[in-house]
PDB file of N, CA and C in Angstrom:
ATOM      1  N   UNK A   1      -0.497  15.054 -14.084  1.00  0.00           N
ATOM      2  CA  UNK A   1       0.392  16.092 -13.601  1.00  0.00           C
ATOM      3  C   UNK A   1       1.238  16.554 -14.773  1.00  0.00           C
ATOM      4  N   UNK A   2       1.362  17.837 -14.771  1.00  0.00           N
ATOM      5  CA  UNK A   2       2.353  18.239 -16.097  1.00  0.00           C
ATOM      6  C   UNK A   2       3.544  17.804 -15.852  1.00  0.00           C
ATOM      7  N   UNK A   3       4.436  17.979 -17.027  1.00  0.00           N
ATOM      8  CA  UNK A   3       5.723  17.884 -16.904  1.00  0.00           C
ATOM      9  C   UNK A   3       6.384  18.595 -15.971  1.00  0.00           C
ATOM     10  N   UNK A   4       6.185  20.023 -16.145  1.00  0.00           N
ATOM     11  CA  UNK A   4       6.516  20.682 -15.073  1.00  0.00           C
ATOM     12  C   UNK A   4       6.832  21.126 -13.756  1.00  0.00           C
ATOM     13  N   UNK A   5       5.654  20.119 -13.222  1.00  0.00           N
ATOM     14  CA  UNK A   5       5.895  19.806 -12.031  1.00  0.00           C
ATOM     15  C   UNK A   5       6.256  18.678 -11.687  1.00  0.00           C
ATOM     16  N   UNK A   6       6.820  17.722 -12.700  1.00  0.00           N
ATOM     17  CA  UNK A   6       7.188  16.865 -12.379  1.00  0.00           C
ATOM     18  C   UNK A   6       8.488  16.698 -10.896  1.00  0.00           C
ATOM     19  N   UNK A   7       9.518  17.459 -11.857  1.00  0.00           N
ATOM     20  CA  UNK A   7      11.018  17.544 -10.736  1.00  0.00           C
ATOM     21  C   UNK A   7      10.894  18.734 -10.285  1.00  0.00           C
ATOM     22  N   UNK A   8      11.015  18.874  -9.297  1.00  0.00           N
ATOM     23  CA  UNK A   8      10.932  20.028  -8.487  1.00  0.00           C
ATOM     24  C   UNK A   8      11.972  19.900  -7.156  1.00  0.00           C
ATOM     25  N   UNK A   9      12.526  20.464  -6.977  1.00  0.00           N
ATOM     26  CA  UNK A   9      13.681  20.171  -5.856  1.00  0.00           C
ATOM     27  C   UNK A   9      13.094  20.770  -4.337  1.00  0.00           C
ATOM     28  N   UNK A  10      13.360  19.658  -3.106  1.00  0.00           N
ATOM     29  CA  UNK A  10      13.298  19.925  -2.285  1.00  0.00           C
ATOM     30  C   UNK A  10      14.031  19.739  -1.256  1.00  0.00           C
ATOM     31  N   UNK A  11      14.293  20.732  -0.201  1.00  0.00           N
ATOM     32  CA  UNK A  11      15.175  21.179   0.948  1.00  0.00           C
ATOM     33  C   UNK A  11      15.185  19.997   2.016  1.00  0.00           C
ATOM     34  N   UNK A  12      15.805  19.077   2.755  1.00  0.00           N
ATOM     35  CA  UNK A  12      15.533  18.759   3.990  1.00  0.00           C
ATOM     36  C   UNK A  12      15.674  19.856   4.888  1.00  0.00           C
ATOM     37  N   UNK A  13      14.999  19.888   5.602  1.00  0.00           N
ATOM     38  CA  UNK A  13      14.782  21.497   6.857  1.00  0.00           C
ATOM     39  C   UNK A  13      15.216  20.288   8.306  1.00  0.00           C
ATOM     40  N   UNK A  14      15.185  21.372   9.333  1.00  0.00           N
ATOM     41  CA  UNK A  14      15.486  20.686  10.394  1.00  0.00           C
ATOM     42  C   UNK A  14      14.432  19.980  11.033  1.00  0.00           C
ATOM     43  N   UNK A  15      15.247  18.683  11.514  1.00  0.00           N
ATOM     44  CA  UNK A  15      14.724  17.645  12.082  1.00  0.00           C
ATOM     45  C   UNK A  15      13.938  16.985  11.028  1.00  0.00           C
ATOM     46  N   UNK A  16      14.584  17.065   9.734  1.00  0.00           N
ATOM     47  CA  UNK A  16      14.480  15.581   8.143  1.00  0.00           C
ATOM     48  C   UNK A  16      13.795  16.311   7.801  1.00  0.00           C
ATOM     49  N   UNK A  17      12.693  17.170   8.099  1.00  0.00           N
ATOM     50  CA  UNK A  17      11.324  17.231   6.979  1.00  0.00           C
ATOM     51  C   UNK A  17      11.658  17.978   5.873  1.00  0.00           C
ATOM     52  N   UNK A  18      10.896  17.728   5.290  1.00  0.00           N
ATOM     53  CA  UNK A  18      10.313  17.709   4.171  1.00  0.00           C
ATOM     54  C   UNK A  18       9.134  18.653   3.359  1.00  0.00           C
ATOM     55  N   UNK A  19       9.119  19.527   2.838  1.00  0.00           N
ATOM     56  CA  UNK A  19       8.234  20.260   2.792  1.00  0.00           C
ATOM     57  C   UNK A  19       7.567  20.068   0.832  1.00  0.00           C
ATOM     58  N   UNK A  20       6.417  19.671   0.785  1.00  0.00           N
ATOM     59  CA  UNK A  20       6.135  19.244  -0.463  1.00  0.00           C
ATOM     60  C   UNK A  20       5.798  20.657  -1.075  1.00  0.00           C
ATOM     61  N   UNK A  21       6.078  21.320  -2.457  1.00  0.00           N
ATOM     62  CA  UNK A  21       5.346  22.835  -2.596  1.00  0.00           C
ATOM     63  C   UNK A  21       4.158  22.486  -2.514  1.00  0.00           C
ATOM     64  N   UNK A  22       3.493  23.892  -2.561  1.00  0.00           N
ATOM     65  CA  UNK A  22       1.900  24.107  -2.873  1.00  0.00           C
ATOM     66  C   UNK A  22       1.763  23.797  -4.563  1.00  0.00           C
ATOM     67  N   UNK A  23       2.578  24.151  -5.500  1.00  0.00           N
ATOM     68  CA  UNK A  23       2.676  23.639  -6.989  1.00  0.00           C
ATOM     69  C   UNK A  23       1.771  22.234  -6.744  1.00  0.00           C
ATOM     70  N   UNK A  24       2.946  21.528  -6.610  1.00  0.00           N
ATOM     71  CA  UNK A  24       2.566  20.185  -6.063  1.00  0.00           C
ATOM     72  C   UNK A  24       1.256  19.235  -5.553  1.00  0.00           C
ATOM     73  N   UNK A  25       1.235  20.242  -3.920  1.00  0.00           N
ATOM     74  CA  UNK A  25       0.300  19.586  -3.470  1.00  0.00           C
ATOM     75  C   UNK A  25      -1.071  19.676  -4.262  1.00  0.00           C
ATOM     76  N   UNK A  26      -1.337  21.165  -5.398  1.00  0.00           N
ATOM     77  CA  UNK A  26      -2.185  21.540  -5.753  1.00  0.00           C
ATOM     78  C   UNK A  26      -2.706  20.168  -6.797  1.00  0.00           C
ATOM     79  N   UNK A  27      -1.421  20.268  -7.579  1.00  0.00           N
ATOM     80  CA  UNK A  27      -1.851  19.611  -8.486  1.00  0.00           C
ATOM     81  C   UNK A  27      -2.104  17.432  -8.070  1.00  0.00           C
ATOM     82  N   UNK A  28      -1.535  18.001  -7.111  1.00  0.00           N
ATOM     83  CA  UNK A  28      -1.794  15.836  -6.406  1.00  0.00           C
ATOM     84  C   UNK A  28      -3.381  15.900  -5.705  1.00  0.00           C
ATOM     85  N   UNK A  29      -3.954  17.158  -5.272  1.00  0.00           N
ATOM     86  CA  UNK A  29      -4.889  17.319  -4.569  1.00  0.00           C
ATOM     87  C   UNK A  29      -4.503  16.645  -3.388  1.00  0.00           C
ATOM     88  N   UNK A  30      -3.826  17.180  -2.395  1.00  0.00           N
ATOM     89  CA  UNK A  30      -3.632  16.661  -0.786  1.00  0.00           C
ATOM     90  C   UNK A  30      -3.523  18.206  -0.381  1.00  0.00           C
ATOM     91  N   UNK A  31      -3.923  18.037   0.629  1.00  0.00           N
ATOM     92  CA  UNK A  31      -4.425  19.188   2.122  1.00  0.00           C
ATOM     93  C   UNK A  31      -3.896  18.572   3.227  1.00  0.00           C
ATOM     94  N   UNK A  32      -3.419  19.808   3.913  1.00  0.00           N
ATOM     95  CA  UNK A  32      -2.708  19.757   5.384  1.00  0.00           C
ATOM     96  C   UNK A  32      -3.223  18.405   5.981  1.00  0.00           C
ATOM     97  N   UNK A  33      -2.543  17.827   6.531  1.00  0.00           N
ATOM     98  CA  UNK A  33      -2.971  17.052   7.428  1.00  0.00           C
ATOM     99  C   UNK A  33      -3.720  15.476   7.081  1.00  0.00           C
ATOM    100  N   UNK A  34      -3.453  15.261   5.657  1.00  0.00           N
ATOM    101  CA  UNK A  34      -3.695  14.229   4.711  1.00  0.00           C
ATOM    102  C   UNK A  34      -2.521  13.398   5.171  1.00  0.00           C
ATOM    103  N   UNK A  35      -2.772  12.043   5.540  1.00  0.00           N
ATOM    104  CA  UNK A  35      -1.676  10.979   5.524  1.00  0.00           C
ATOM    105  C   UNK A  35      -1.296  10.177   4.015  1.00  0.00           C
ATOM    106  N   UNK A  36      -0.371  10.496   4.403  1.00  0.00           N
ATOM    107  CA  UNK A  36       0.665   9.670   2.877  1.00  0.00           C
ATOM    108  C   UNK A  36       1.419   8.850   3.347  1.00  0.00           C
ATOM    109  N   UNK A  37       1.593   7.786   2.330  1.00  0.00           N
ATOM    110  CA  UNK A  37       2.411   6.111   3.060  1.00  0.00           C
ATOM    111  C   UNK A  37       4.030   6.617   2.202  1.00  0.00           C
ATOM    112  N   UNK A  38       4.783   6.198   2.915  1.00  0.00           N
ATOM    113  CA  UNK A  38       6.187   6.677   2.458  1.00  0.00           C
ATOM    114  C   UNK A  38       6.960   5.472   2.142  1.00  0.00           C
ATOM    115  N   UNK A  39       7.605   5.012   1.031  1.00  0.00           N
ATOM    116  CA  UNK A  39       8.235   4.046   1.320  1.00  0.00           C
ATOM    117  C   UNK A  39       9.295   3.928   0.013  1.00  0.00           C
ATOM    118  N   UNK A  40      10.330   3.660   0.409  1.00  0.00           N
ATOM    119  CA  UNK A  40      11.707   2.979  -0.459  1.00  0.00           C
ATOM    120  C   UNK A  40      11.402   1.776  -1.283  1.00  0.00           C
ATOM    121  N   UNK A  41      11.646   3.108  -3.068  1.00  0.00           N
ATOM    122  CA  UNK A  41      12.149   2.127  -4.068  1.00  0.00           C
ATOM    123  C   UNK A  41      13.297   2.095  -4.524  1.00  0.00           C
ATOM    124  N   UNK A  42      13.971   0.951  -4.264  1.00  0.00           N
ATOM    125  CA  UNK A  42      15.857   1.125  -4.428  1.00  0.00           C
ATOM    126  C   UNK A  42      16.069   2.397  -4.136  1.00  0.00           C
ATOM    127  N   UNK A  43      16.650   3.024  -4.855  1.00  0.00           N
ATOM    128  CA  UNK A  43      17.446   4.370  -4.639  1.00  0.00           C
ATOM    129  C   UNK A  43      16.043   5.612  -4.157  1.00  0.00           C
ATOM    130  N   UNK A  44      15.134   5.261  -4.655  1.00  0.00           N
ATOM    131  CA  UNK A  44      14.127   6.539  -4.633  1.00  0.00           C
ATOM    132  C   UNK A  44      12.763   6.609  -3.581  1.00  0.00           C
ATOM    133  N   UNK A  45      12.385   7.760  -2.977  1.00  0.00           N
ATOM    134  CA  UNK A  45      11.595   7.482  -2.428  1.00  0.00           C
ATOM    135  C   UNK A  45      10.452   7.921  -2.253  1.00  0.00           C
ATOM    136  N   UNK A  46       9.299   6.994  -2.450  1.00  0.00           N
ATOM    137  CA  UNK A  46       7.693   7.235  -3.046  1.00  0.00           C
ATOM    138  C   UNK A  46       7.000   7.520  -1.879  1.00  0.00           C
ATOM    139  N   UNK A  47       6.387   8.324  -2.176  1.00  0.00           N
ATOM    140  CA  UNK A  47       5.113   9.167  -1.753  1.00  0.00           C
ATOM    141  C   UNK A  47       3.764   8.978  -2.211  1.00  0.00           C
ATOM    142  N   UNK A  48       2.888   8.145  -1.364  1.00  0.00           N
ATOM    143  CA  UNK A  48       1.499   7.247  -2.180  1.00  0.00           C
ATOM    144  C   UNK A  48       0.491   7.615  -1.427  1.00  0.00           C
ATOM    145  N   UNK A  49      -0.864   7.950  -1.659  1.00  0.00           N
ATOM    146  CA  UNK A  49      -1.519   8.030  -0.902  1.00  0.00           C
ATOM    147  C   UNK A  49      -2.485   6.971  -0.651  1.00  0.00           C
ATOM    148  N   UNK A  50      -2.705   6.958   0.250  1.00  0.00           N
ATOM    149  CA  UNK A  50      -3.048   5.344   0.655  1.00  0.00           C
ATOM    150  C   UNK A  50      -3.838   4.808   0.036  1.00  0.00           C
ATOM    151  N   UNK A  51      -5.068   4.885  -0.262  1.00  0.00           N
ATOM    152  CA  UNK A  51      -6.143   5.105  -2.017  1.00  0.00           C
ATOM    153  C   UNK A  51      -5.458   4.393  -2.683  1.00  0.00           C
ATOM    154  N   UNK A  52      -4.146   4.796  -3.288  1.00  0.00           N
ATOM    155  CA  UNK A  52      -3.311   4.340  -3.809  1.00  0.00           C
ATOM    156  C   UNK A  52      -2.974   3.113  -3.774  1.00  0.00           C
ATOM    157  N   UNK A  53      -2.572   2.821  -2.630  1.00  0.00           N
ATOM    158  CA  UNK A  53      -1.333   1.637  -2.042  1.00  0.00           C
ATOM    159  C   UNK A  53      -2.563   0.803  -1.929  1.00  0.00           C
ATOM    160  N   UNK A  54      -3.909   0.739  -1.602  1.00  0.00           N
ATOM    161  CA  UNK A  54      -5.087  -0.078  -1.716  1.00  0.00           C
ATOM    162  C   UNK A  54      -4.905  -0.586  -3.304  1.00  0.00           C
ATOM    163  N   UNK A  55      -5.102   0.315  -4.104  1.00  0.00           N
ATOM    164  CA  UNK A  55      -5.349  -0.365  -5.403  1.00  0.00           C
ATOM    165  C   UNK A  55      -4.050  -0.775  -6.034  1.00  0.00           C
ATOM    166  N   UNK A  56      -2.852  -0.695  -5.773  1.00  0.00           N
ATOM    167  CA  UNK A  56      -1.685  -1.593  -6.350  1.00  0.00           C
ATOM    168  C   UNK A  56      -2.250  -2.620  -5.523  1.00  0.00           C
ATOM    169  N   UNK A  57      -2.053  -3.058  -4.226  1.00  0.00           N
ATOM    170  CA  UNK A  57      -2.150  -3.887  -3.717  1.00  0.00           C
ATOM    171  C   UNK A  57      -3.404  -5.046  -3.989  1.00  0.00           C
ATOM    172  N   UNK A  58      -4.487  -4.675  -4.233  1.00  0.00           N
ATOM    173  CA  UNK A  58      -5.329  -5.611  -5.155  1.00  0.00           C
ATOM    174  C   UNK A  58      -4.970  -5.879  -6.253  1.00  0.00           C
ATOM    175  N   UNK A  59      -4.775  -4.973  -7.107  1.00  0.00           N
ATOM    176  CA  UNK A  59      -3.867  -5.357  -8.553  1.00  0.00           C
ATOM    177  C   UNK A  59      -3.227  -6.521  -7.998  1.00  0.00           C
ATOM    178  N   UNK A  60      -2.438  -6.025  -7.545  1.00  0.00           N
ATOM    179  CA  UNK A  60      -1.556  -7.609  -7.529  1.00  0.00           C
ATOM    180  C   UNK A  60      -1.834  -8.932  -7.369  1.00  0.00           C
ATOM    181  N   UNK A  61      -2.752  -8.764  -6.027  1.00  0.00           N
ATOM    182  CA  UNK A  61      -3.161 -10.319  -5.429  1.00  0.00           C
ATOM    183  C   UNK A  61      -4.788 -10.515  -6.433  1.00  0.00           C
ATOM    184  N   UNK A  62      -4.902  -9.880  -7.764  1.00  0.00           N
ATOM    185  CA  UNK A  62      -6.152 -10.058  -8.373  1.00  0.00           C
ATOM    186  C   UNK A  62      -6.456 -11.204  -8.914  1.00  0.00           C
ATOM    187  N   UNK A  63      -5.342 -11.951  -9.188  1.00  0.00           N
ATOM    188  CA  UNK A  63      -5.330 -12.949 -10.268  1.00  0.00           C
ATOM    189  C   UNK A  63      -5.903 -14.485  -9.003  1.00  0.00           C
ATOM    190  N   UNK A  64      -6.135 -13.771  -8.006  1.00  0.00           N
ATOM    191  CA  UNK A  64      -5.992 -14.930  -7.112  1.00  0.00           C
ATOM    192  C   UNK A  64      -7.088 -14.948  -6.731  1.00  0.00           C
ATOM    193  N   UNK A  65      -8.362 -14.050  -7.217  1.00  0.00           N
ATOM    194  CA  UNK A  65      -9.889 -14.256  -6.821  1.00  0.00           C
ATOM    195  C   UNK A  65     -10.345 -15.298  -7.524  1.00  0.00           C
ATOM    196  N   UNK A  66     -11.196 -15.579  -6.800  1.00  0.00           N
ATOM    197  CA  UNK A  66     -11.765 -17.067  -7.032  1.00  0.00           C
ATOM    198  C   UNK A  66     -11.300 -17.965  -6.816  1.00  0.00           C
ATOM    199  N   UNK A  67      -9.731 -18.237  -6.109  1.00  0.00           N
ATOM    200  CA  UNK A  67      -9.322 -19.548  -5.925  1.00  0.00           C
ATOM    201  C   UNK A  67      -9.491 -19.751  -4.764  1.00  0.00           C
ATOM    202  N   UNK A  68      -9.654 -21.137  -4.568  1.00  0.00           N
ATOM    203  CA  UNK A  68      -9.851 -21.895  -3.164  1.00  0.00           C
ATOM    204  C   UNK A  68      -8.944 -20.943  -1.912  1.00  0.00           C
ATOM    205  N   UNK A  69      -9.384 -20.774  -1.356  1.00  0.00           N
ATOM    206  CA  UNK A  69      -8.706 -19.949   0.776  1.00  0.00           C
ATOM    207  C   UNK A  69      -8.038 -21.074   0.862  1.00  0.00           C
ATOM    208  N   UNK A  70      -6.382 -20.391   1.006  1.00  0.00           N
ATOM    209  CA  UNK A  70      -5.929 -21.947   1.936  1.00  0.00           C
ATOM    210  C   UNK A  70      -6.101 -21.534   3.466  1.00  0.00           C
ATOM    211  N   UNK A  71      -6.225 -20.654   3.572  1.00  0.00           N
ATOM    212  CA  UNK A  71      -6.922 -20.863   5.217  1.00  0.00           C
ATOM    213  C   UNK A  71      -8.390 -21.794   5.231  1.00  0.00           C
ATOM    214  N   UNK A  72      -8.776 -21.594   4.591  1.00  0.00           N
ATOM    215  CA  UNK A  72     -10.055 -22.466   4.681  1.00  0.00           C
ATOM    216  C   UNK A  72     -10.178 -24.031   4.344  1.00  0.00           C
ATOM    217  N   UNK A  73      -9.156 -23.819   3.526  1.00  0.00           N
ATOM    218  CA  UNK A  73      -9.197 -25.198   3.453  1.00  0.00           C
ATOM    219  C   UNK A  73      -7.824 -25.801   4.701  1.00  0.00           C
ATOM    220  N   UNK A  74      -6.664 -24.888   5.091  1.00  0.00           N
ATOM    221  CA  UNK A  74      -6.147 -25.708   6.100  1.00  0.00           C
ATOM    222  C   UNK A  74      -6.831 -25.990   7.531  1.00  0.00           C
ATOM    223  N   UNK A  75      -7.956 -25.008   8.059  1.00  0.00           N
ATOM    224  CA  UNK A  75      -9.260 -25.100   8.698  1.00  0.00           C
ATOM    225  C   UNK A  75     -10.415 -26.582   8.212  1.00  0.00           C
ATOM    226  N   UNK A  76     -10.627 -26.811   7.197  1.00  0.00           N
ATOM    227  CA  UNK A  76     -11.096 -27.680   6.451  1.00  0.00           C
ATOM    228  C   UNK A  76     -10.515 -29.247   7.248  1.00  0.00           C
ATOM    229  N   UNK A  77      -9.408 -29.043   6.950  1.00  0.00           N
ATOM    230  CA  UNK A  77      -8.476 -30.350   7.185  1.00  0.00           C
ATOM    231  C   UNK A  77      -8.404 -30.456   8.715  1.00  0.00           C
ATOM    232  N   UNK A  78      -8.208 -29.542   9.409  1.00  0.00           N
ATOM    233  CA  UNK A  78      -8.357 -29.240  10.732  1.00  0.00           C
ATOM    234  C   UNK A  78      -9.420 -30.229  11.693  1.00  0.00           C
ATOM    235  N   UNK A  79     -10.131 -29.482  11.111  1.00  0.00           N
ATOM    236  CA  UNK A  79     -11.816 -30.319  11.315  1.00  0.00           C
ATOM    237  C   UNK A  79     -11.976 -31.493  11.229  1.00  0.00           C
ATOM    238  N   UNK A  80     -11.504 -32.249  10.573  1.00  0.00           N
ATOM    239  CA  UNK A  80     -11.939 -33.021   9.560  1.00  0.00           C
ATOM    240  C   UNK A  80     -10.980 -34.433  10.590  1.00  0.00           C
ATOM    241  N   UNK A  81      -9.358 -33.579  10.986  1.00  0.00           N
ATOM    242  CA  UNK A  81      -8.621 -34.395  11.519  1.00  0.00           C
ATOM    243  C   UNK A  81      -9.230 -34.595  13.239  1.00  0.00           C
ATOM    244  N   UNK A  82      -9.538 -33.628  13.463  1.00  0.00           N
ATOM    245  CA  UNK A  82     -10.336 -33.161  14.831  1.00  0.00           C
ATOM    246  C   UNK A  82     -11.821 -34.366  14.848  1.00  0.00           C
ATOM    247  N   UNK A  83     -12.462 -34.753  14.106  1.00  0.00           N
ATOM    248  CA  UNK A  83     -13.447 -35.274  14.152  1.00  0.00           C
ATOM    249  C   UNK A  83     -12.779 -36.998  13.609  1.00  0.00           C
ATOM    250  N   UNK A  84     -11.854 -37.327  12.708  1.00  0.00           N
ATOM    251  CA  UNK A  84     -11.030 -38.753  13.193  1.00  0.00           C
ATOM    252  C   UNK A  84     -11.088 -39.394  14.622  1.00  0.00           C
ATOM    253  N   UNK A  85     -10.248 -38.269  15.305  1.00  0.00           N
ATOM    254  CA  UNK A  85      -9.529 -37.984  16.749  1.00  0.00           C
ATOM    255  C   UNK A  85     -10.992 -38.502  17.639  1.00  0.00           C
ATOM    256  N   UNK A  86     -12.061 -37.953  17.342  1.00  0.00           N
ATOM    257  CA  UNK A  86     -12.644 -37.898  18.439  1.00  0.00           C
ATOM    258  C   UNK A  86     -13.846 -39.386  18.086  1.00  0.00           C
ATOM    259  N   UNK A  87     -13.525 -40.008  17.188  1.00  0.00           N
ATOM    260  CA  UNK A  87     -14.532 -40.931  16.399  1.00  0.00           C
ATOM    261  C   UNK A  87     -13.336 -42.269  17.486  1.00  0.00           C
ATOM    262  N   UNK A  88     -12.119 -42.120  17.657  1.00  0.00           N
ATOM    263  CA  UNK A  88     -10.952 -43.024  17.573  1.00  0.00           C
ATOM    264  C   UNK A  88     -11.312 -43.631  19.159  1.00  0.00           C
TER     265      UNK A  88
END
């Protein structure tokens, strides 16, 4: 996105909304009726499209592929105590 369109000022209109320009939408590529996830960072507030919020959200939990499920393994133990129980 250019600089340009970076800051661009917008109106709250009645009843909160929000109206994003066409500048804008052009250059983000979103069309009428496209859902966007809205959400508060400290003071500011982001506009993501969900595409988006998928791939931060793996980013993050990435470092954690390949390690052992603790669901699976607290399932594991489950079992395991379940078949004691029923040996007893």
């Amino acid at each position: 996105m250019s600089e340009q369109l970076q800051g661009v000022e917008v109106q709250v209109g009645p009843q909160g909304r929000l109206v994003i320009p066409a500048s804008l939408r052009r250059a983000w590529q979103i069309e009428r009726g496209q859902i966007l996830i809205a959400r508060l960072d400290g003071e500011r507030l982001v506009l993501e499209k969900p595409a988006q919020v998928l791939r931060r959200v793996k980013g993050r939990f990435a470092a954690l592929r390949g390690q052992p499920s603790l669901a699976d393994e607290l399932i594991a133990e489950r079992r395991a105590e379940a078949r004691r129980e029923a040996v007893s």
